[in-house]
N, C-alpha and C. Protein backbone atom coordinates (compact mmCIF):
# COMPACT_ATOMS: atom_id res chain seq x y z
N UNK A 1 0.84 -1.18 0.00
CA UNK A 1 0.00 0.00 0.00
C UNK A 1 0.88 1.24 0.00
N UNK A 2 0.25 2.56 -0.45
CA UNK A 2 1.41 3.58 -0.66
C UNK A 2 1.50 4.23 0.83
N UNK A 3 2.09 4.83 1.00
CA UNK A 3 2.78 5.54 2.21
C UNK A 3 0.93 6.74 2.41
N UNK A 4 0.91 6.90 3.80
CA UNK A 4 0.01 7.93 4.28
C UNK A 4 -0.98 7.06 5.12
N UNK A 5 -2.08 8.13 5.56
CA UNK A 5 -3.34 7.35 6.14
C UNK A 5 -4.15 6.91 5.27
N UNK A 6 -5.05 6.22 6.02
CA UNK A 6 -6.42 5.80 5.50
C UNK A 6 -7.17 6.84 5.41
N UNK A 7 -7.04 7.96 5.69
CA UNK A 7 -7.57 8.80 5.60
C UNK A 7 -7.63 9.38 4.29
N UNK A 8 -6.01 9.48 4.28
CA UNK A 8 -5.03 10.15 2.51
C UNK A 8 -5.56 9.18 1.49
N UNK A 9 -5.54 8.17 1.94
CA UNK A 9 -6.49 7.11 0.58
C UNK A 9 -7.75 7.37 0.27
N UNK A 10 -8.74 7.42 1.26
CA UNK A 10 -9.72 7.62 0.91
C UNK A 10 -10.46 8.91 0.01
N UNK A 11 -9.36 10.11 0.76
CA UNK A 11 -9.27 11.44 0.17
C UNK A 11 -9.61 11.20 -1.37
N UNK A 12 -8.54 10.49 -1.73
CA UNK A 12 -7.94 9.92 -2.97
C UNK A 12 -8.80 9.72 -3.71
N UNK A 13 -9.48 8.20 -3.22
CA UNK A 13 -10.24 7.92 -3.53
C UNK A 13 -11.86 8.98 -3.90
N UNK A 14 -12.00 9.49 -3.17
CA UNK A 14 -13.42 10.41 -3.31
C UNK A 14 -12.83 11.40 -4.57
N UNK A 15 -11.77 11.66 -4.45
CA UNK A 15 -11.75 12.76 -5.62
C UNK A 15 -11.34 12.35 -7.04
N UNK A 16 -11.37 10.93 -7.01
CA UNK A 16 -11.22 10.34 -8.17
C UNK A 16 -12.57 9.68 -8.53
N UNK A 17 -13.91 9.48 -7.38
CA UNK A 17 -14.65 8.98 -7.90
C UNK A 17 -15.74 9.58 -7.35
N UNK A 18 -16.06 10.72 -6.91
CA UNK A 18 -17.12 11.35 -6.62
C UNK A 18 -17.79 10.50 -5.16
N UNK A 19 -19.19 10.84 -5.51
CA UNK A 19 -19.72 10.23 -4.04
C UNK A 19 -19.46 8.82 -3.63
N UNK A 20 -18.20 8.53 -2.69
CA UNK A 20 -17.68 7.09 -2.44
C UNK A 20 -17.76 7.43 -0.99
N UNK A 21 -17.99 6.64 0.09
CA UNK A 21 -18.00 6.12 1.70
C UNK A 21 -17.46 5.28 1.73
N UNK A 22 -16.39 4.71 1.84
CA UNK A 22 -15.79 3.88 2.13
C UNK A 22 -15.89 3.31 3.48
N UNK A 23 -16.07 2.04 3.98
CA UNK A 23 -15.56 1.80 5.50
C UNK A 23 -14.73 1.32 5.73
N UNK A 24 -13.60 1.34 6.39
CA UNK A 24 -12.18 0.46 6.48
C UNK A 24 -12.46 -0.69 7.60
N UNK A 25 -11.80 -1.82 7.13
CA UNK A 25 -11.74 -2.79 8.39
C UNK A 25 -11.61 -2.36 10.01
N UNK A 26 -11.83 -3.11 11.43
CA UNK A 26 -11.17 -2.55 12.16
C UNK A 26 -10.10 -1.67 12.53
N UNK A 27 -9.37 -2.53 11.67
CA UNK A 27 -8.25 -1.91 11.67
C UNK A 27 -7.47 -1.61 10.51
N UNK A 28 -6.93 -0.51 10.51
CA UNK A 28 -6.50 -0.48 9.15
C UNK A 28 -5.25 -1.05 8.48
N UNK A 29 -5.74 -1.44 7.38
CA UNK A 29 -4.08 -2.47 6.72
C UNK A 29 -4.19 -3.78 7.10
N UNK A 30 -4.75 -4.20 7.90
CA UNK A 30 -4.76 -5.30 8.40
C UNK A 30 -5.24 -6.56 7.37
N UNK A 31 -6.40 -6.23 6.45
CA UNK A 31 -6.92 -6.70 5.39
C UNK A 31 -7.03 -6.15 4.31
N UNK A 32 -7.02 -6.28 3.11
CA UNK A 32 -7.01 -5.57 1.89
C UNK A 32 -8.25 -5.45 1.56
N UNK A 33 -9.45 -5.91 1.93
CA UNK A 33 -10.67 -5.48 1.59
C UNK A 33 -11.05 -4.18 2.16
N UNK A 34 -12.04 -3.64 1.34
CA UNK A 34 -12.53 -2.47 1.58
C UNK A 34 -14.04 -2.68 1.11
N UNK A 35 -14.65 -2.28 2.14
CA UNK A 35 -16.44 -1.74 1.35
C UNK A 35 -16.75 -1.03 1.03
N UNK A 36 -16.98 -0.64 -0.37
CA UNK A 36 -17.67 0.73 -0.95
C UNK A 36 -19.59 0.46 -0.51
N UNK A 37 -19.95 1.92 -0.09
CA UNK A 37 -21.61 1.74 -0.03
C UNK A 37 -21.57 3.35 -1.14
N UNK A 38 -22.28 3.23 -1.93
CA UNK A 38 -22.47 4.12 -2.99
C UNK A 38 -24.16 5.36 -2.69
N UNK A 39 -24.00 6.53 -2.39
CA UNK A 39 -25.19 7.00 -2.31
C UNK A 39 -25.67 7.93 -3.73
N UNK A 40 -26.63 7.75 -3.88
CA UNK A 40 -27.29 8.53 -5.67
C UNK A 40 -28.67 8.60 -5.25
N UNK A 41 -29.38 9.46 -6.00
CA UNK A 41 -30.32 9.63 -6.32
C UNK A 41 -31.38 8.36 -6.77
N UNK A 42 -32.47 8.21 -7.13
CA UNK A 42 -33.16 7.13 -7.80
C UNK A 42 -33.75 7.18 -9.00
N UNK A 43 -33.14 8.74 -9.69
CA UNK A 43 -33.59 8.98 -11.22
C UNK A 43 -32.53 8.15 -11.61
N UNK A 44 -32.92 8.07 -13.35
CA UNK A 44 -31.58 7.35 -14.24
C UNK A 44 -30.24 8.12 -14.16
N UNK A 45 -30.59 9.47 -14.36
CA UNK A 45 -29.58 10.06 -14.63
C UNK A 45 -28.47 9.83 -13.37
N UNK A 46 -28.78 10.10 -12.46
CA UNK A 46 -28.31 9.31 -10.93
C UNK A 46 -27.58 8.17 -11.39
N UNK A 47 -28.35 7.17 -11.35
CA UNK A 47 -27.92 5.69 -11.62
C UNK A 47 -26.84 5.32 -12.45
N UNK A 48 -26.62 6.06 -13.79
CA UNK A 48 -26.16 5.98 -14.68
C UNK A 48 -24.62 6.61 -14.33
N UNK A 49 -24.67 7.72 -13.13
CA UNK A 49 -23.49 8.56 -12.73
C UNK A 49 -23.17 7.47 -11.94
N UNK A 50 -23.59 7.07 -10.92
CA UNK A 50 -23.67 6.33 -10.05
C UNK A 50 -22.67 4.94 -10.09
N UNK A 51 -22.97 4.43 -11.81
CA UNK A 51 -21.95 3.24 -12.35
C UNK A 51 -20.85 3.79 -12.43
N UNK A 52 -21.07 4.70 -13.26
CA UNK A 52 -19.19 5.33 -13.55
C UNK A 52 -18.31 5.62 -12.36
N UNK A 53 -18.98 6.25 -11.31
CA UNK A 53 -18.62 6.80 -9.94
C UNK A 53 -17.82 5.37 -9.34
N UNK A 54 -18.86 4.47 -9.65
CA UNK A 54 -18.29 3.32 -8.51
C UNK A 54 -17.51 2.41 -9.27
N UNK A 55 -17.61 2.97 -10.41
CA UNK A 55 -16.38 2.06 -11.49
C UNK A 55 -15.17 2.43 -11.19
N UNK A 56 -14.97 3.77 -10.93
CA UNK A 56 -13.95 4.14 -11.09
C UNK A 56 -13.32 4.25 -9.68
N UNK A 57 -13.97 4.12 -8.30
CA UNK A 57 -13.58 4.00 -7.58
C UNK A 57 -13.21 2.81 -7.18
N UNK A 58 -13.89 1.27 -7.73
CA UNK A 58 -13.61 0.42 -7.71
C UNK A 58 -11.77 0.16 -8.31
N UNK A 59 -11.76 0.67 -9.57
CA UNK A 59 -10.60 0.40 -9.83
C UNK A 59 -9.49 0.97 -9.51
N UNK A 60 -9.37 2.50 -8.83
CA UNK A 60 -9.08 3.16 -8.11
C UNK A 60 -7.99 2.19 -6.70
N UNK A 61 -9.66 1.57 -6.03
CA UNK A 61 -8.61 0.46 -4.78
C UNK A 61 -8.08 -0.44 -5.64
N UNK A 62 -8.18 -1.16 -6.66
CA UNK A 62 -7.42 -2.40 -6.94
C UNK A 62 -5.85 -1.78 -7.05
N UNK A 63 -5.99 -0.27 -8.00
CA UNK A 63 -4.88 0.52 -8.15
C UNK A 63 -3.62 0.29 -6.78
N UNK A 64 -4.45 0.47 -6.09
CA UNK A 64 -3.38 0.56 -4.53
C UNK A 64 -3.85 -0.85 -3.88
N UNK A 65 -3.87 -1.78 -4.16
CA UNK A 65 -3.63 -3.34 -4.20
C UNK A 65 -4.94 -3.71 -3.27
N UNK A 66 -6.17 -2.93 -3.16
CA UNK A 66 -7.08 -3.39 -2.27
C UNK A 66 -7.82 -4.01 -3.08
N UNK A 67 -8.91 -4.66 -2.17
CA UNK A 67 -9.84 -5.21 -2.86
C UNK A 67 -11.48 -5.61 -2.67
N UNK A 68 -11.70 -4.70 -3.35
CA UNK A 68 -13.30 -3.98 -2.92
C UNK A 68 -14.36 -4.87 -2.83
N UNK A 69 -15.45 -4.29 -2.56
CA UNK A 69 -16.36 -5.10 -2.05
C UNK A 69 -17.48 -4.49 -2.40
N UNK A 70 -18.58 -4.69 -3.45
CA UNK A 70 -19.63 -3.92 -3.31
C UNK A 70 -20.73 -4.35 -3.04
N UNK A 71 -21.43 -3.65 -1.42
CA UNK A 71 -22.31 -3.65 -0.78
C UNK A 71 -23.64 -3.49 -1.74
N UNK A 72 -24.41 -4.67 -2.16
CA UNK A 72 -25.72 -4.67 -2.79
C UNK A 72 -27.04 -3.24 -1.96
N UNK A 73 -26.54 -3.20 -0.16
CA UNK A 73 -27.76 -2.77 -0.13
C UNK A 73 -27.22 -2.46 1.72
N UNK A 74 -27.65 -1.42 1.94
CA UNK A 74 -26.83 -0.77 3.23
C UNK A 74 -27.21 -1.46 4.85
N UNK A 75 -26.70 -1.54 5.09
CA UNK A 75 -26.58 -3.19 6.41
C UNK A 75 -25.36 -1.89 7.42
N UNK A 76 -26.06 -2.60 8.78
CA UNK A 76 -25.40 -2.10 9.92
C UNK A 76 -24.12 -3.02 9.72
N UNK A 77 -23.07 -2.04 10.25
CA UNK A 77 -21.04 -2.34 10.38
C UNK A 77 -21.12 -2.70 8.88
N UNK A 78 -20.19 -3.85 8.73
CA UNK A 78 -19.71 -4.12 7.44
C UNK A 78 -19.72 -5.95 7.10
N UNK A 79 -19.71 -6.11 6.12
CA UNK A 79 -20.07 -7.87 5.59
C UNK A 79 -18.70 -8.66 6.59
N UNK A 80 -17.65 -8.12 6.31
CA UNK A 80 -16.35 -8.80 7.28
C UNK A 80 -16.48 -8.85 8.83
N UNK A 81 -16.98 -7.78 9.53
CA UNK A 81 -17.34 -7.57 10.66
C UNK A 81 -18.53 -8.22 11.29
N UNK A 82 -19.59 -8.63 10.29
CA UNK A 82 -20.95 -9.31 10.76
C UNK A 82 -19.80 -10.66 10.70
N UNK A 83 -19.40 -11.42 9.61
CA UNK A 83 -18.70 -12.46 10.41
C UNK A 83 -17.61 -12.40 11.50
N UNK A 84 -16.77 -11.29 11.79
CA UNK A 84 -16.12 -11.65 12.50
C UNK A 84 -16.94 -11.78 13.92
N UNK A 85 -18.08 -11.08 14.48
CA UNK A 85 -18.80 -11.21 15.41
C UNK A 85 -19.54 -12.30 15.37
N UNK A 86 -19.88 -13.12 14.58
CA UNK A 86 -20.58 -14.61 14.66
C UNK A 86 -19.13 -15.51 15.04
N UNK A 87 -18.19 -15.29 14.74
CA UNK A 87 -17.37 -16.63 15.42
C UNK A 87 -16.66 -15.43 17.05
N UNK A 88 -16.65 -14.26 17.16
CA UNK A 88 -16.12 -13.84 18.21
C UNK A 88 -17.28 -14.66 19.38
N UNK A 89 -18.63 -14.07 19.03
CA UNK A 89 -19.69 -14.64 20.27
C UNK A 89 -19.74 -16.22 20.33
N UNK A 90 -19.31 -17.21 19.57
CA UNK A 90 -18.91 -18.26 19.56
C UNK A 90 -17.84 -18.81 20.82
N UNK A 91 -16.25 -17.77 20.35
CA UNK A 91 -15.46 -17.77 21.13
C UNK A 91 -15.63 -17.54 22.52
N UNK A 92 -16.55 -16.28 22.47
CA UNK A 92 -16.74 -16.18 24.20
C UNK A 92 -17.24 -16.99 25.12
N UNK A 93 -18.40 -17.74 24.31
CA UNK A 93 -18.83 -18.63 25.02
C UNK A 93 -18.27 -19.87 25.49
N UNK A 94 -17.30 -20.48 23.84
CA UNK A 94 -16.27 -21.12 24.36
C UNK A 94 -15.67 -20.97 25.77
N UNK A 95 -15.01 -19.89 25.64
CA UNK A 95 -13.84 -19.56 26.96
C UNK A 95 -15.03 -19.66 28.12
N UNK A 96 -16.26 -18.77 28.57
CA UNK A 96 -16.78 -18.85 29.75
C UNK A 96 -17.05 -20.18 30.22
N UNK A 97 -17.14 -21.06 29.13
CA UNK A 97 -18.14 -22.24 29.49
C UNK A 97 -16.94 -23.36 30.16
N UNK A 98 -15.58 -22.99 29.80
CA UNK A 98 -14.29 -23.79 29.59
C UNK A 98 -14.28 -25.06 29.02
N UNK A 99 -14.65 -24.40 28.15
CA UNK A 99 -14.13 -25.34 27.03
C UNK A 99 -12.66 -25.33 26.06
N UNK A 100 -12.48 -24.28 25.72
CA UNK A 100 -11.33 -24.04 25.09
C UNK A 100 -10.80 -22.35 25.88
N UNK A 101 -9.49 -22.55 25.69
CA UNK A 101 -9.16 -21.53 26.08
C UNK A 101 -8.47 -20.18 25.04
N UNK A 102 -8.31 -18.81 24.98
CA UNK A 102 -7.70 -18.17 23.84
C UNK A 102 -7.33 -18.62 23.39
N UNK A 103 -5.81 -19.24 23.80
CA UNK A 103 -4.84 -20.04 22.96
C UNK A 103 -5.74 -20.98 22.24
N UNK A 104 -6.14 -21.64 22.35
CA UNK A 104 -6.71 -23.00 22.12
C UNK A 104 -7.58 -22.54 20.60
N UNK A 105 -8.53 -21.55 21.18
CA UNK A 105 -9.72 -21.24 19.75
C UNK A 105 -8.43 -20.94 18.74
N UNK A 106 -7.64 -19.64 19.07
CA UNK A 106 -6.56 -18.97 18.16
C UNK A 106 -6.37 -19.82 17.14
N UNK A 107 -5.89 -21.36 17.98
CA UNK A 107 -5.03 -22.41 17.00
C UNK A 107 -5.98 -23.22 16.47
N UNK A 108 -7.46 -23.33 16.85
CA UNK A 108 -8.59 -23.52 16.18
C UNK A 108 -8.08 -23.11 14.71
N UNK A 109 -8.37 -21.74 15.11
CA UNK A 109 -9.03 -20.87 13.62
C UNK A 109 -7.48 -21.14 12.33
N UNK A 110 -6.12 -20.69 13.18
CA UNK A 110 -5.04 -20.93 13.35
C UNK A 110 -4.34 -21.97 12.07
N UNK A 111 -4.84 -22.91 12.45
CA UNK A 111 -4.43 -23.99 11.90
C UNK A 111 -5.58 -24.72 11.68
N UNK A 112 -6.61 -24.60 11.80
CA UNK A 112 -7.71 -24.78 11.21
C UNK A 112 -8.53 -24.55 9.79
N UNK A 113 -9.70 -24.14 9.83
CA UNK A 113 -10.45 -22.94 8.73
C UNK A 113 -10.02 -22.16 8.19
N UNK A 114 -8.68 -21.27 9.08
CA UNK A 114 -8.20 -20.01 8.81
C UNK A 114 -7.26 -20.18 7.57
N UNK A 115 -6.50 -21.76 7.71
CA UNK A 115 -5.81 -21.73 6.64
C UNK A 115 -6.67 -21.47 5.13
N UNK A 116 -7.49 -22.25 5.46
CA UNK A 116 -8.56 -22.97 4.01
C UNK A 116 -8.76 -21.08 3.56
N UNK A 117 -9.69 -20.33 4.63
CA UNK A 117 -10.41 -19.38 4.26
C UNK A 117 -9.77 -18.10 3.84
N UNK A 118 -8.62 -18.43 4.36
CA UNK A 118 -7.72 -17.15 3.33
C UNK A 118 -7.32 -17.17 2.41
N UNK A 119 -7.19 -18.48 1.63
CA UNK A 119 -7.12 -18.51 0.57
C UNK A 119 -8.53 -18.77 -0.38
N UNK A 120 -9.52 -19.18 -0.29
CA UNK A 120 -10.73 -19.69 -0.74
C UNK A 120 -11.88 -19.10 -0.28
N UNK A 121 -11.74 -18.70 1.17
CA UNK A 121 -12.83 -18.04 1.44
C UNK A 121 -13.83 -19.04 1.97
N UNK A 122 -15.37 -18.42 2.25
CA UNK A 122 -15.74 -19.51 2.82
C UNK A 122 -16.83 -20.57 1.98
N UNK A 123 -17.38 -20.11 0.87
CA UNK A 123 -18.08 -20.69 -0.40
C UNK A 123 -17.02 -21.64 -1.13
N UNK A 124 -16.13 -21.36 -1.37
CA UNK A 124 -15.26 -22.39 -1.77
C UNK A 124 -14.91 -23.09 -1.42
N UNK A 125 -14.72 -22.97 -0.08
CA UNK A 125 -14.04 -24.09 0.98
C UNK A 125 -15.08 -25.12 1.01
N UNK A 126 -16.35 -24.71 1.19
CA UNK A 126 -17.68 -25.67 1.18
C UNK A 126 -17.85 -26.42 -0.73
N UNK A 127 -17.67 -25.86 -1.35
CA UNK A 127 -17.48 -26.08 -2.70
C UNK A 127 -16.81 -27.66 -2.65
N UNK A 128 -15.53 -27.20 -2.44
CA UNK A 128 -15.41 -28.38 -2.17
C UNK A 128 -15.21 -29.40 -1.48
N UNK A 129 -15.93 -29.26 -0.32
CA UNK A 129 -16.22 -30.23 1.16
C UNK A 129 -17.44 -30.85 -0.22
N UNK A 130 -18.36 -30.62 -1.23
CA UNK A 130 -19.18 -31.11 -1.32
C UNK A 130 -18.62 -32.39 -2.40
N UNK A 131 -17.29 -32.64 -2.66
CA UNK A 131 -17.29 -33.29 -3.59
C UNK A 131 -17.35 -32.76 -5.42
N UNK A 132 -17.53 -33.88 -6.25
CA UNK A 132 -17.78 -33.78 -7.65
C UNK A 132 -18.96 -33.06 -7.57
N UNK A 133 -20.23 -33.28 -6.50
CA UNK A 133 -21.30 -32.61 -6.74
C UNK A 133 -21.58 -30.97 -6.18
N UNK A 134 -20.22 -30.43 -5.92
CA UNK A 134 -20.35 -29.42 -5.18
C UNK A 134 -21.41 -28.72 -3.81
N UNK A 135 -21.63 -27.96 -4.62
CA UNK A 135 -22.43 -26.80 -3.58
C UNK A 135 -23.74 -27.61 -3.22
N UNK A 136 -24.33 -27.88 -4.32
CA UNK A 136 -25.58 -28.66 -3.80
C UNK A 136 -25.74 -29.95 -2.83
N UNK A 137 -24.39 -30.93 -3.47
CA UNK A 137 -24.56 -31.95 -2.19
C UNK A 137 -23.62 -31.67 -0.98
N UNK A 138 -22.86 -30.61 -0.90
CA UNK A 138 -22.41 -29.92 0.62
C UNK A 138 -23.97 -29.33 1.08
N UNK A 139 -24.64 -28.33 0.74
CA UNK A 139 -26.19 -28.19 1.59
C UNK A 139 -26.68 -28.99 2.04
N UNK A 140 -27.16 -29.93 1.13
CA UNK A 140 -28.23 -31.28 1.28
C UNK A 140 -27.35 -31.85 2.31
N UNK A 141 -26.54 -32.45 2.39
CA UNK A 141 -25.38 -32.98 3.03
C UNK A 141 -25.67 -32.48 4.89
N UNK A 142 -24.98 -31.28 4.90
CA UNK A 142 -24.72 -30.76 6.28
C UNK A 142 -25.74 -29.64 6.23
N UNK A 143 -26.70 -28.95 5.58
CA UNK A 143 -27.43 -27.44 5.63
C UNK A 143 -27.90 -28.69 7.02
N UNK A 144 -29.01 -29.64 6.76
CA UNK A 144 -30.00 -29.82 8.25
C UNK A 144 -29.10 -29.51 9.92
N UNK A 145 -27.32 -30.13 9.63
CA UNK A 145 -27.00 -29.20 10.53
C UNK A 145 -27.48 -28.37 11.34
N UNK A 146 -27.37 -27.16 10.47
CA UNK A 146 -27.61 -25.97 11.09
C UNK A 146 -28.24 -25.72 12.08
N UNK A 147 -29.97 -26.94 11.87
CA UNK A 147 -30.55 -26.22 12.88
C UNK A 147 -30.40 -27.58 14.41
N UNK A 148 -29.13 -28.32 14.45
CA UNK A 148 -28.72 -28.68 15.75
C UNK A 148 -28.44 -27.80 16.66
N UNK A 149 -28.93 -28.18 17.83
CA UNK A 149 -28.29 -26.68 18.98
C UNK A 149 -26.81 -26.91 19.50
N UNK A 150 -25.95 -26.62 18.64
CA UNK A 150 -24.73 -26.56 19.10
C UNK A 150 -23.75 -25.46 19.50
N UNK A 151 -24.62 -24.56 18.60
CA UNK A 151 -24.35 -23.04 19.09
C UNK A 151 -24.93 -21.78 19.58
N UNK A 152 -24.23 -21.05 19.78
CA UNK A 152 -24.60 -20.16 20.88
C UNK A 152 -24.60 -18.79 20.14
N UNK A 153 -24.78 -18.77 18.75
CA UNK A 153 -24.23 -17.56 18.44
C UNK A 153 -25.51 -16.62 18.43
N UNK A 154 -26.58 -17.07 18.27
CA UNK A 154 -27.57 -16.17 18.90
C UNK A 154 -27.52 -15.24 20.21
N UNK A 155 -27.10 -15.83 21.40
CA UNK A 155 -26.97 -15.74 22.26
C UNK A 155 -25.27 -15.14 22.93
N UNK A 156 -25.37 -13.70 23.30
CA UNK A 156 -24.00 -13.14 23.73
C UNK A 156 -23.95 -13.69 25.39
N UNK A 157 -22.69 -14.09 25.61
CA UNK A 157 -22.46 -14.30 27.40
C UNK A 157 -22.23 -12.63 28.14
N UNK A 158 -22.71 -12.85 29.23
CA UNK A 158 -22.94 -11.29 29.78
C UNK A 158 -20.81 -11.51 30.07
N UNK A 159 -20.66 -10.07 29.64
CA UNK A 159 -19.28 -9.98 29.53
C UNK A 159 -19.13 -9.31 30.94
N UNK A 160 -19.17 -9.80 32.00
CA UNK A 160 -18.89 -9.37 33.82
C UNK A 160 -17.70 -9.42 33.82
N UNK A 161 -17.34 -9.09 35.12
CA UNK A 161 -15.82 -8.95 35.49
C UNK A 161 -15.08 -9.97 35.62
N UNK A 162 -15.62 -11.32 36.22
CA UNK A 162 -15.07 -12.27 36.11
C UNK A 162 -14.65 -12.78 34.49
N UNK A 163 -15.69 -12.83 33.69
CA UNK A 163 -15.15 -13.19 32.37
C UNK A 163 -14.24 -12.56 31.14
N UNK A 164 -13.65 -10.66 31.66
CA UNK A 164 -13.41 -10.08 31.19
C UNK A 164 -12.28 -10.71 31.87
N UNK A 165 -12.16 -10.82 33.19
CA UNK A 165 -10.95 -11.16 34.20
C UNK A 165 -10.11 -12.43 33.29
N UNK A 166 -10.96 -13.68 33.06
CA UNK A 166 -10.85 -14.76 32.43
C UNK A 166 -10.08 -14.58 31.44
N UNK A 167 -10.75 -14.17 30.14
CA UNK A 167 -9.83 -13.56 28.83
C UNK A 167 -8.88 -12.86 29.43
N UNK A 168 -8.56 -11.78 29.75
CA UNK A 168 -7.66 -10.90 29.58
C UNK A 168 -6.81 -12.10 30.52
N UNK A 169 -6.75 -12.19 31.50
CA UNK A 169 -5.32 -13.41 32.04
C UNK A 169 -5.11 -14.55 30.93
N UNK A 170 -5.89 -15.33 29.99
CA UNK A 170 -5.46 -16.21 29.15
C UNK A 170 -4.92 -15.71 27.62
N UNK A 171 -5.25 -14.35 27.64
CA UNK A 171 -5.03 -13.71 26.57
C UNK A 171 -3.26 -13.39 27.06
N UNK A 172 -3.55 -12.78 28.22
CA UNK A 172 -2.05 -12.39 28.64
C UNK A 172 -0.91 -13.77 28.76
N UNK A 173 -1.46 -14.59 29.35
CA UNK A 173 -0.35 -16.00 28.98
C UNK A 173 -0.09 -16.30 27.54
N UNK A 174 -0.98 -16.14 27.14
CA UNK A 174 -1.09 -16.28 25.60
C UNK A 174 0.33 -15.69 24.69
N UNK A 175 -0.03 -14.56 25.19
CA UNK A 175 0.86 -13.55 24.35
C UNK A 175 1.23 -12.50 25.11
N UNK A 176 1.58 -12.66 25.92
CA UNK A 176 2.33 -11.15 27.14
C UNK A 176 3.68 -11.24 26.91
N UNK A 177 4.00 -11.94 26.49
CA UNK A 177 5.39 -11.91 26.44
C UNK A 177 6.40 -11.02 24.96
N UNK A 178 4.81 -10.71 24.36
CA UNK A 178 5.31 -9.98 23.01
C UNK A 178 4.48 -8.52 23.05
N UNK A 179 4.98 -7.32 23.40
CA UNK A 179 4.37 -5.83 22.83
C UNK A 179 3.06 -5.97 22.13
N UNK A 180 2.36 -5.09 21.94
CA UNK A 180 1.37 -4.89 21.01
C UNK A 180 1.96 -4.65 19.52
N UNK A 181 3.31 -3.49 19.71
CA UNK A 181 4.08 -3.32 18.15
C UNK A 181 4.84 -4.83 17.90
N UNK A 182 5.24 -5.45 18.46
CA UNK A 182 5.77 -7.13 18.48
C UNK A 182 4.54 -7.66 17.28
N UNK A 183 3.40 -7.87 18.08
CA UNK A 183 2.04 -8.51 17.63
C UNK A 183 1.97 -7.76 16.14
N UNK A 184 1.87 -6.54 16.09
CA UNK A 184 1.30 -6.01 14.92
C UNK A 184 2.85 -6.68 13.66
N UNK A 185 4.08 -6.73 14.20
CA UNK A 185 4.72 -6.55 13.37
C UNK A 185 4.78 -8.10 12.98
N UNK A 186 4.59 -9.29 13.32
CA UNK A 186 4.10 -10.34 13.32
C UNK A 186 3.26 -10.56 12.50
N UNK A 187 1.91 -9.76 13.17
CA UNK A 187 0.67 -9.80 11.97
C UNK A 187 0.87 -9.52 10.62
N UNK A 188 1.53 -8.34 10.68
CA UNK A 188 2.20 -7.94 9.39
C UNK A 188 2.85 -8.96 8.63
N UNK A 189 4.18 -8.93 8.89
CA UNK A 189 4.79 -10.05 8.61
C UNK A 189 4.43 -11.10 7.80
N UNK A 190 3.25 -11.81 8.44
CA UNK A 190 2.42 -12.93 8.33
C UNK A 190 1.56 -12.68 7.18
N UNK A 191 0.51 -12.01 7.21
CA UNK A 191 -0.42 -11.45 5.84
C UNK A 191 0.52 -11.32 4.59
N UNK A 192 1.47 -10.62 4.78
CA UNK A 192 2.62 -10.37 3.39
C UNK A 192 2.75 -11.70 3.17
N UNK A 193 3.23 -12.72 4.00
CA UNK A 193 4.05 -13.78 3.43
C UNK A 193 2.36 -14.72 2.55
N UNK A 194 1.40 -15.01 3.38
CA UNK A 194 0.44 -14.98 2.79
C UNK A 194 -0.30 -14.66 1.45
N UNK A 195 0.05 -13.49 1.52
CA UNK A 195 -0.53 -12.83 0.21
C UNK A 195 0.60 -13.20 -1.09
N UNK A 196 1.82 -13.28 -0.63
CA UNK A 196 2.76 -13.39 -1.31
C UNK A 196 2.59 -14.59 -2.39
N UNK A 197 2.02 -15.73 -0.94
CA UNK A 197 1.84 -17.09 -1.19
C UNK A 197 0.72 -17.41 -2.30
N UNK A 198 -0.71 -16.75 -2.37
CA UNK A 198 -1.43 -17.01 -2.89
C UNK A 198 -1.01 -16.11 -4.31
């Protein structure tokens, strides 16, 4: 990515493509996706500005190696963030219930899914869990799943002192022994070699 803020990008971005909102991940840099939500009018003439606008802002992020995302239709936070909160409230419950501990989910996801889904994502990965017959006999297959009660993700654990107490001491064994700039430069690190890879 070029040198400046997310801020200086986005700048960028708007004045190369007119009405653009961008939302950045949590955090920034951390992921190369970005969500464009596009606002226009509902005449043609609108609509018609509206393509070019988001054309060009689209190609705009690929320009600076991101990679956009366009929001069909305006939804509270962002498409990356609604999943990352379906497996976070997962996790919590994990840890309160003791079942797994930080460490433990981390190397879940870790060496788990996480490998598959950074490269494939999560439709593909199921793609081909289904075999020669794909997508359809992965549904038929595991969709009745779904509705086993095995999870909790409906349901948030009240985050009290004791369970904030909980995480933050297994979080700290976890990884206290490395800075927050340690962690980030790690993270870093890691995504490059990643991206490199795919």
């Amino acid at each position: 990515l070029p040198d400046g803020t997310l801020d200086d990008i986005v700048l960028a971005i708007e004045a190369a493509a007119g009405r653009l909102r961008a939302g950045e991940e949590s955090i920034p840099f951390d992921a190369l996706s970005l969500e464009a939500r596009y606002d226009a009018e509902r005449d043609q003439v609108a609509l018609e500005r509206l393509y070019i606008d988001s054309a060009k802002a689209e190609a705009t992020l690929r320009t600076i190696g991101m990679a956009p995302l366009r929001v069909r239709a305006e939804i509270d936070a962002h498409i990356a963030d609604r999943f990352l909160e379906a497996v976070w409230r997962e996790a919590l419950w994990l840890v309160k219930d003791g079942i797994a501990t930080t460490e433990e989910i981390d190397d879940a996801i870790r060496y788990g899914f996480g490998l598959r889904w950074a490269q494939m994502g999560l439709f593909e990965t199921y793609r081909i869990a289904g075999g020669e017959d794909g997508m359809t006999h992965f549904l038929q297959q595991f969709g009745p799943c779904l509705k086993w009660p095995w999870t909790k993700l409906m349901d948030v654990p009240d985050l009290d002192a004791a369970l904030v107490d909980k995480i933050a001491r297994q979080s700290e064994a976890q990884s206290g022994h490395h800075g927050i700039r340690d962690l980030e430069r790690i993270r870093d690190d890691n995504l490059v070699a990643i991206l490199r890879a795919l």
